[in-house]
PDB file of N, CA and C in Angstrom:
ATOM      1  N   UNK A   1       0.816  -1.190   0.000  1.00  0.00           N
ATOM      2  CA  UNK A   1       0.000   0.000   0.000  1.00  0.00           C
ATOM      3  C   UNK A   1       0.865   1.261   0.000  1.00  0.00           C
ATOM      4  N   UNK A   2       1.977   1.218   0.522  1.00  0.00           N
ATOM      5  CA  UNK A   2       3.278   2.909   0.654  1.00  0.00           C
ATOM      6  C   UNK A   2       2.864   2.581  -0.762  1.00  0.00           C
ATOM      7  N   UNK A   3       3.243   1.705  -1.715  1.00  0.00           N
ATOM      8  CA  UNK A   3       4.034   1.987  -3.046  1.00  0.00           C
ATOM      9  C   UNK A   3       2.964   2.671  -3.816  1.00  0.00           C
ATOM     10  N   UNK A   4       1.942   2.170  -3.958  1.00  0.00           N
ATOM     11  CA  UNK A   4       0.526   3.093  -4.110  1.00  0.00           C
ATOM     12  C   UNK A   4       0.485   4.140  -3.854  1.00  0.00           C
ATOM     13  N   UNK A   5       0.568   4.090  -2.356  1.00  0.00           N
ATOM     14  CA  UNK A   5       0.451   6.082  -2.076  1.00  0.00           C
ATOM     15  C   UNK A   5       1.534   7.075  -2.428  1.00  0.00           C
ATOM     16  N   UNK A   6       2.565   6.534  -1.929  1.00  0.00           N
ATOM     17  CA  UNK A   6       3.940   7.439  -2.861  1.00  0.00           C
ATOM     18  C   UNK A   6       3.622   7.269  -4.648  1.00  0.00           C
ATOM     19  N   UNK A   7       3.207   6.507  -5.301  1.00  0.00           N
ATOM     20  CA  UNK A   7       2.859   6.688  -6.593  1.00  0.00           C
ATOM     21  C   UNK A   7       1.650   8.014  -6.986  1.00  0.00           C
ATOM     22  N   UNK A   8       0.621   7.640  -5.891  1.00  0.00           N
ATOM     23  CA  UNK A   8      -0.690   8.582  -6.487  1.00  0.00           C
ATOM     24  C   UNK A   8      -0.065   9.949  -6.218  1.00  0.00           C
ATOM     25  N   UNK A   9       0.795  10.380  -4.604  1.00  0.00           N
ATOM     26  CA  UNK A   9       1.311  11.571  -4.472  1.00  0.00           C
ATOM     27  C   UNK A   9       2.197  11.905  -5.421  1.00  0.00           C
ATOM     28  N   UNK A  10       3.099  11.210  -5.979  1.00  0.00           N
ATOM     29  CA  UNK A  10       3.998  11.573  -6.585  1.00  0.00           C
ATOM     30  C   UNK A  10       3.742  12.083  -8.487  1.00  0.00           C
ATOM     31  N   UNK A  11       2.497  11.563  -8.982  1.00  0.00           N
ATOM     32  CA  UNK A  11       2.090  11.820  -9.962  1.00  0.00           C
ATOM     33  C   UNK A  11       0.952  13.066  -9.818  1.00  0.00           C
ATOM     34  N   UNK A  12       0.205  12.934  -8.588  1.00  0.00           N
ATOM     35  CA  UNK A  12      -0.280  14.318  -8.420  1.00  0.00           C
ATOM     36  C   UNK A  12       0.434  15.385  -8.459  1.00  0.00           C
ATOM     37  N   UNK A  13       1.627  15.342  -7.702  1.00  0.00           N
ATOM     38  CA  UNK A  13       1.836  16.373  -7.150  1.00  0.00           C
ATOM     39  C   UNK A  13       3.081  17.038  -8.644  1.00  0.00           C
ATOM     40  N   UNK A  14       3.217  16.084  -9.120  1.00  0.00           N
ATOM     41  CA  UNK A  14       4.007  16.266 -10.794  1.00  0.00           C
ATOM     42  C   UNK A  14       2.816  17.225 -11.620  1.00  0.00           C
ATOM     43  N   UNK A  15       1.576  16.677 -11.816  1.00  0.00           N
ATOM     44  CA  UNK A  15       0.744  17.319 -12.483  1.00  0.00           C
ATOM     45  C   UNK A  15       0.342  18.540 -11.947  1.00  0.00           C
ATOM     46  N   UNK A  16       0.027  18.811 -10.797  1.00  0.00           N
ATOM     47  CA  UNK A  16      -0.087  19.696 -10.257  1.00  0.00           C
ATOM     48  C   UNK A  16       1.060  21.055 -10.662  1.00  0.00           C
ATOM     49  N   UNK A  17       2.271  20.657 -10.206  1.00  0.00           N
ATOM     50  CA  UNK A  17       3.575  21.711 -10.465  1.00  0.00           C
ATOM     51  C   UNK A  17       3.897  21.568 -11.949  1.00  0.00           C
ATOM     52  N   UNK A  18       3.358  20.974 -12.724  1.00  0.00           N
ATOM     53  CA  UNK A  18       3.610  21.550 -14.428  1.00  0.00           C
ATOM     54  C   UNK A  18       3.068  22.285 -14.494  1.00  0.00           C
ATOM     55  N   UNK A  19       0.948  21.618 -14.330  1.00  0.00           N
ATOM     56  CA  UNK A  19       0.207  23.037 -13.970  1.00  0.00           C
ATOM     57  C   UNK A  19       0.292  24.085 -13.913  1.00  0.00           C
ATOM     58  N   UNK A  20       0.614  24.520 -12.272  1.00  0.00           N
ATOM     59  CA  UNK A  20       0.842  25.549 -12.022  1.00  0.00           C
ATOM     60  C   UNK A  20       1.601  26.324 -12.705  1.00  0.00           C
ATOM     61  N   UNK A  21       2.716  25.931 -13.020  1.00  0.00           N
ATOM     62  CA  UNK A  21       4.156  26.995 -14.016  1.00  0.00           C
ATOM     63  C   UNK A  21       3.820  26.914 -15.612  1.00  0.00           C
ATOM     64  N   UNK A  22       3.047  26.080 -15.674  1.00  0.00           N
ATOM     65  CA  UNK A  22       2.823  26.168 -17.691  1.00  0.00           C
ATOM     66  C   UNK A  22       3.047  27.349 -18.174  1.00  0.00           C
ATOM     67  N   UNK A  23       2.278  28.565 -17.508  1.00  0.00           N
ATOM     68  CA  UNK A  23       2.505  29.568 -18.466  1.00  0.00           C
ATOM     69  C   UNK A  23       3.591  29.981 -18.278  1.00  0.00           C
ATOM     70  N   UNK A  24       4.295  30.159 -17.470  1.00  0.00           N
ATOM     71  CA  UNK A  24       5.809  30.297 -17.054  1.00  0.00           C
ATOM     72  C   UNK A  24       6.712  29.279 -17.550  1.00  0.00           C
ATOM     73  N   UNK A  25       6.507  28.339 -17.920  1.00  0.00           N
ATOM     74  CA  UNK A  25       7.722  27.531 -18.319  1.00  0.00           C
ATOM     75  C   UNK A  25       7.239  27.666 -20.272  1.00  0.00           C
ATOM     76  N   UNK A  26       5.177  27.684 -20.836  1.00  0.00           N
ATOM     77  CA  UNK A  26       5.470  28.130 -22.192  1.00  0.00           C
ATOM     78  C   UNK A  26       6.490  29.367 -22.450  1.00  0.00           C
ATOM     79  N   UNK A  27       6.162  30.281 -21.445  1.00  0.00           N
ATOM     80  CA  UNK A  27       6.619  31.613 -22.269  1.00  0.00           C
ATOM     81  C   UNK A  27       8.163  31.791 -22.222  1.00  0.00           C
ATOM     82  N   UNK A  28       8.817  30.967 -20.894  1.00  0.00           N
ATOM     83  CA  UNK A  28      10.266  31.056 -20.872  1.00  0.00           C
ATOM     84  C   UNK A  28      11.275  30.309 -21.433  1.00  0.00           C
ATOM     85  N   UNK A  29      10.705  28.924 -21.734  1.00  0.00           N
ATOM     86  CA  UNK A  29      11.388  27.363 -21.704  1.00  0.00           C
ATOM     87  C   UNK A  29      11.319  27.366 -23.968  1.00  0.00           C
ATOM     88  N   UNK A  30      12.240  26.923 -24.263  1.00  0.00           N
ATOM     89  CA  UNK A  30      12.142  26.331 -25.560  1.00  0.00           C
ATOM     90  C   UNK A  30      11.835  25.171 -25.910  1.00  0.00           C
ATOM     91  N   UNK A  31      11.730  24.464 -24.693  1.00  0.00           N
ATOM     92  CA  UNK A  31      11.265  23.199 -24.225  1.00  0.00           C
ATOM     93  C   UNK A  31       9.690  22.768 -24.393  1.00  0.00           C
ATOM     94  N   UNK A  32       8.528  21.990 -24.740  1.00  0.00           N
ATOM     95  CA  UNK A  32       7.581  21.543 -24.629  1.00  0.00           C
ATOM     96  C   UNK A  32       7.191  21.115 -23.248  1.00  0.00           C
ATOM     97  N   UNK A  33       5.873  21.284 -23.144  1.00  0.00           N
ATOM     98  CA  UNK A  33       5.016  20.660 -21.370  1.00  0.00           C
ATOM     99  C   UNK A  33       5.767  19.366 -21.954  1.00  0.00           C
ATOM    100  N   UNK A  34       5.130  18.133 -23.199  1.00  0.00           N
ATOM    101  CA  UNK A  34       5.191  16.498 -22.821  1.00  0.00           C
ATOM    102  C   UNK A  34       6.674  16.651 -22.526  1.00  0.00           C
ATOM    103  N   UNK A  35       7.702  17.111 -23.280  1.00  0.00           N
ATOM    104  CA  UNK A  35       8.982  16.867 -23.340  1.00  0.00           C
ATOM    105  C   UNK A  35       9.572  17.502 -21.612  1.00  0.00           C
ATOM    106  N   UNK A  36       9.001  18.657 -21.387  1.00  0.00           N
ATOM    107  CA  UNK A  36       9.717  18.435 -19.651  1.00  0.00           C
ATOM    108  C   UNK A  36       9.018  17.003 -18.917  1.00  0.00           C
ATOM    109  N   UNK A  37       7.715  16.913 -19.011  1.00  0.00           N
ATOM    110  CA  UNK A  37       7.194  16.075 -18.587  1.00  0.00           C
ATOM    111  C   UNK A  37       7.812  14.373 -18.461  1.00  0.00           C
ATOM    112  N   UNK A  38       7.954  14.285 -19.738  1.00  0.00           N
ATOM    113  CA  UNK A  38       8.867  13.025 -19.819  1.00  0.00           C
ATOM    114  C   UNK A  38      10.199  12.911 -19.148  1.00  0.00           C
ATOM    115  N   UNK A  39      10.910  14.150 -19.351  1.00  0.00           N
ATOM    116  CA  UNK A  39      12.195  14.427 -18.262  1.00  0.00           C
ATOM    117  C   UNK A  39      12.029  14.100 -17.122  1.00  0.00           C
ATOM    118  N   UNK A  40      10.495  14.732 -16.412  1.00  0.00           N
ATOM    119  CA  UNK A  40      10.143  14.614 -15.129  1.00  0.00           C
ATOM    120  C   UNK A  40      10.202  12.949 -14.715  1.00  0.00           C
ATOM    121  N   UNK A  41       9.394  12.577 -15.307  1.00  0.00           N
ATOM    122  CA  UNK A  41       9.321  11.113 -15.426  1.00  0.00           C
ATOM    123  C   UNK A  41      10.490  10.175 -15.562  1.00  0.00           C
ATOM    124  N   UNK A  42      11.084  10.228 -16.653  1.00  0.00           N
ATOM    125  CA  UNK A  42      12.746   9.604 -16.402  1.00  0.00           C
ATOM    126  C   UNK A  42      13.762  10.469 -14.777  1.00  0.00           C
ATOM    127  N   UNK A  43      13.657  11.577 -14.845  1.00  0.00           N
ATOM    128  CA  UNK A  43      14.597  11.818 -13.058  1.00  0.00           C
ATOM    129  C   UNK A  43      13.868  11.441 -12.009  1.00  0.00           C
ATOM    130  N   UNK A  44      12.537  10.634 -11.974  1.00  0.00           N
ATOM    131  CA  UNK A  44      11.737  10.000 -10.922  1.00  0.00           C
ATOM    132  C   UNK A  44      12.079   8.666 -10.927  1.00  0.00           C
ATOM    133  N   UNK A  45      11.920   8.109 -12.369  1.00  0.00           N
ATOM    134  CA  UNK A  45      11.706   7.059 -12.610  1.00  0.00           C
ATOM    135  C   UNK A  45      13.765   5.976 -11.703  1.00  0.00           C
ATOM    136  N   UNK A  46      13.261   4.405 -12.613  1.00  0.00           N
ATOM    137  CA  UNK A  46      14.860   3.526 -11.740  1.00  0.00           C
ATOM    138  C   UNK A  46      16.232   4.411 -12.403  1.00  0.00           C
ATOM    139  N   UNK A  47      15.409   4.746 -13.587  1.00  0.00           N
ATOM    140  CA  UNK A  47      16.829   5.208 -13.901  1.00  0.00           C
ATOM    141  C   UNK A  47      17.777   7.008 -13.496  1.00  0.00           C
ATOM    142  N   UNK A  48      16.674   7.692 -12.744  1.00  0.00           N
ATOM    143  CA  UNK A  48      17.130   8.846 -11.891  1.00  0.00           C
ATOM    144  C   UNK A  48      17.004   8.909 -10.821  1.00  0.00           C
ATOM    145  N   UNK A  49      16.469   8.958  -9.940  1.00  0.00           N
ATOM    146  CA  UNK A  49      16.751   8.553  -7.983  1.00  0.00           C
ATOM    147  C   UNK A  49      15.860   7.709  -7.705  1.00  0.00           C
ATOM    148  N   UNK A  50      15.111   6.875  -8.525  1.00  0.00           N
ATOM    149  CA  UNK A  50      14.232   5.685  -7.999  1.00  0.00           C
ATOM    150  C   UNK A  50      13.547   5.853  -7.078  1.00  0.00           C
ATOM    151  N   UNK A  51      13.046   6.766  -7.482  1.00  0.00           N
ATOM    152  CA  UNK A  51      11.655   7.512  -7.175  1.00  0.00           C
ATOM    153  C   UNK A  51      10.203   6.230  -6.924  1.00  0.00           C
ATOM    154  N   UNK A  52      10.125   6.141  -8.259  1.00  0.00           N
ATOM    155  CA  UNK A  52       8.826   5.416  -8.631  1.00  0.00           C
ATOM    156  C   UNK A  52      10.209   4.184  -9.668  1.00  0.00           C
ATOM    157  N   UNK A  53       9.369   2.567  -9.146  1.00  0.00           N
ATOM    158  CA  UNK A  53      10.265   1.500  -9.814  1.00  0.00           C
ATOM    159  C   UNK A  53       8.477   0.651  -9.744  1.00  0.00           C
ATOM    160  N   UNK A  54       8.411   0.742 -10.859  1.00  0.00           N
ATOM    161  CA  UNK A  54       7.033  -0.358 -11.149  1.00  0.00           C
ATOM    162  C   UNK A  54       7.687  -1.490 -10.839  1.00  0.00           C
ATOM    163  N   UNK A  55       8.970  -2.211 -11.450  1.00  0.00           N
ATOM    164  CA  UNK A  55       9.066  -3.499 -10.959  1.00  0.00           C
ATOM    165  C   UNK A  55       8.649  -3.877  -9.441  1.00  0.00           C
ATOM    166  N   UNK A  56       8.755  -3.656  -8.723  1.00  0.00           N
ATOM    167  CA  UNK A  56       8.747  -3.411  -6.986  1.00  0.00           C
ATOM    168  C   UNK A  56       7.400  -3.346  -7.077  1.00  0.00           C
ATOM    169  N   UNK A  57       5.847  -2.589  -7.343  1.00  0.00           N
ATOM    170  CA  UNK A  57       4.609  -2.668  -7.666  1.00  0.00           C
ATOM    171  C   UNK A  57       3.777  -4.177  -7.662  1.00  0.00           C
ATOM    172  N   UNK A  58       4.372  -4.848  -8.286  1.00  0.00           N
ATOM    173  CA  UNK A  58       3.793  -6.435  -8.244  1.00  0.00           C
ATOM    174  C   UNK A  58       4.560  -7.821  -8.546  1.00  0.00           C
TER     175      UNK A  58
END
């Protein structure tokens, strides 16, 4: 059940803080929302501080 709840917080709280800065990161960043997004996701994910590891899930 942690791995669940650190998952649901951890994807909320991702969506949430793109959210919030979108217009700040469209108007400043040369970067795309999916493309930080996916960044976000790989420096969470096993292969950046192993954050979130689905293997471990089931």
């Amino acid at each position: 059940m942690r791995d669940l709840n650190l998952t649901l917080v951890v994807l909320g709280g991702s969506v949430l803080l793109l959210g919030f800065f979108s217009a700040y990161i469209k108007n400043r960043s040369l970067l795309s929302m999916p493309l930080l997004a996916l960044t976000l996701g790989i420096l969470l994910g096993p292969s950046g501080l192993d954050v979130l590891d689905p293997a471990e899930w089931g």
